[in-house]
Protein backbone atom coordinates (compact mmCIF):
# COMPACT_ATOMS: atom_id res chain seq x y z
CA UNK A 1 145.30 28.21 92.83
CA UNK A 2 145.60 27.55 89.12
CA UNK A 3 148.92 29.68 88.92
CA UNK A 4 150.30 28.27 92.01
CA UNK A 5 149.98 24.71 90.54
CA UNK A 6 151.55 26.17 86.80
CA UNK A 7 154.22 27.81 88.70
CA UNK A 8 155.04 24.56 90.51
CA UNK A 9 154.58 22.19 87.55
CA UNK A 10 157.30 24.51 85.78
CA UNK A 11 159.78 24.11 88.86
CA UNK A 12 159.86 20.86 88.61
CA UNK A 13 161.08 20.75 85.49
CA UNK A 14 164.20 20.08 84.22
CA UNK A 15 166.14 22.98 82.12
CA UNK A 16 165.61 20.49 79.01
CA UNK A 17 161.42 19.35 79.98
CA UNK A 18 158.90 21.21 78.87
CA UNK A 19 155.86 22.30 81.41
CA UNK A 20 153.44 20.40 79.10
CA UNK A 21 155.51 16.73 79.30
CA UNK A 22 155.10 17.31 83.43
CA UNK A 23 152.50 14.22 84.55
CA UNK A 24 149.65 16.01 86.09
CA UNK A 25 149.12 13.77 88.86
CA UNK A 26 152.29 13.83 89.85
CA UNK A 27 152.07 17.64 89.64
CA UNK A 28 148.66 17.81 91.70
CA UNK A 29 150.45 15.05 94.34
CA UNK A 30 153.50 17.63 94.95
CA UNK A 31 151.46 20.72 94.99
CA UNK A 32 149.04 19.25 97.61
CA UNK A 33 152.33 18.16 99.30
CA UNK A 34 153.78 21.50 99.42
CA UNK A 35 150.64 22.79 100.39
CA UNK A 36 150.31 20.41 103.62
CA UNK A 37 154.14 21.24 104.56
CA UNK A 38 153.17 25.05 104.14
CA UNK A 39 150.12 24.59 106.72
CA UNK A 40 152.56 23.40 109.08
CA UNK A 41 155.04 25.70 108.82
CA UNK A 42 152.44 28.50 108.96
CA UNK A 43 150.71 27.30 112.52
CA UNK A 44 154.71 26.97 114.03
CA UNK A 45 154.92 30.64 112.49
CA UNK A 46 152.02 31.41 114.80
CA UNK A 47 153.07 29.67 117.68
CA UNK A 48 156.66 31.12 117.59
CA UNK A 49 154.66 34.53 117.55
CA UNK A 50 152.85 33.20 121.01
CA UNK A 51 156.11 32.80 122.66
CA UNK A 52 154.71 28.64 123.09
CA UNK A 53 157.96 27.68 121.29
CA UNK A 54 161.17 28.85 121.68
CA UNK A 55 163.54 26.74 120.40
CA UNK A 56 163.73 25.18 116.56
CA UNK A 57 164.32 21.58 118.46
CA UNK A 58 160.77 21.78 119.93
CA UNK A 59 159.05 21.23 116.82
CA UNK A 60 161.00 18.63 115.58
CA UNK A 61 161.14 18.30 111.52
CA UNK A 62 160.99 22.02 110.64
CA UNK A 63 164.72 22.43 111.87
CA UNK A 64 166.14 25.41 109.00
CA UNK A 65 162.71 26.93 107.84
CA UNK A 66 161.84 27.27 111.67
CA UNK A 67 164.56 29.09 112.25
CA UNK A 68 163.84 31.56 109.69
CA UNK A 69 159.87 31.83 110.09
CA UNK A 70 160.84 32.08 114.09
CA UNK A 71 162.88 35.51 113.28
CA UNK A 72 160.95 36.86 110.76
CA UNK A 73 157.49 36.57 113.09
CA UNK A 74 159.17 38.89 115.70
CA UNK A 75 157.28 41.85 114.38
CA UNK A 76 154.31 40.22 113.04
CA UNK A 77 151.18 42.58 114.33
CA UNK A 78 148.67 39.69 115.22
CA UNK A 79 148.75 35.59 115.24
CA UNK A 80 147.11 36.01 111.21
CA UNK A 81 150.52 37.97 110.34
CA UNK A 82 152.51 35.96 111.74
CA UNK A 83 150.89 33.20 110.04
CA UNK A 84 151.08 34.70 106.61
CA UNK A 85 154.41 35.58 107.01
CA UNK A 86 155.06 31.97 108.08
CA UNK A 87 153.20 30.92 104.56
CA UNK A 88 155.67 33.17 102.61
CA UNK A 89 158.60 32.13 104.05
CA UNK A 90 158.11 28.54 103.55
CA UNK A 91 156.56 28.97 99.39
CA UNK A 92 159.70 31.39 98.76
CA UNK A 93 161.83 28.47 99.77
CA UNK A 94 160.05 25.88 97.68
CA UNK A 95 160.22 28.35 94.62
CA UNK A 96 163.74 30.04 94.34
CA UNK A 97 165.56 27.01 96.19
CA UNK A 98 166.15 24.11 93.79
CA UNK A 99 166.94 22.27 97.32
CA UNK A 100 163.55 22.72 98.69
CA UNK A 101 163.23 19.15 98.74
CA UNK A 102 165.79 18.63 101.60
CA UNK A 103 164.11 21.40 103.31
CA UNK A 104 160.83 20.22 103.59
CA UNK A 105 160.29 17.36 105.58
């Protein structure tokens, strides 16, 4: 959990802000954020595995990342797979996407 907060503190920053000037707070504030969005995001991944929801515009608010966590869950071997797949998908997007913001809502 450490790492994952480091890692996020560091994405945050600027090109020109160090890690260390990053308020801590603020850091443990996004971070839980994040986290909460993540939850969601991995629960649709199950249901889209159940077949409960079949369309992105069912679960209103997770419109893009849906879409992807709703094909990648296809093969998923159980509802825990599909779950953790659902988790990945959504903390690559916050990591390598400097538009993450936009995507999580």
């Amino acid at each position: 959990m450490k790492a994952l907060s480091a890692l996020l503190a560091l994405c945050i920053c600027s090109g020109s802000v160090m890690a260390e000037s990053v308020d801590p707070y603020a850091a443990a504030r996004l971070m839980a954020d994040v986290q909460a969005r993540c939850k969601q995001y991995a629960f649709h991944g199950e249901v889209f595995w159940r077949g409960h929801v079949r369309e992105a515009d069912e679960a209103p608010g997770l419109v893009t990342l849906n879409e992807v966590i709703r094909n990648s869950v296809i093969g998923a071997r159980s509802a825990d797979h599909a779950r953790e797949i659902a988790w990945q998908k959504c903390l690559d997007y916050v990591f390598n996407n400097q538009n993450s913001k936009d995507y999580i809502r």
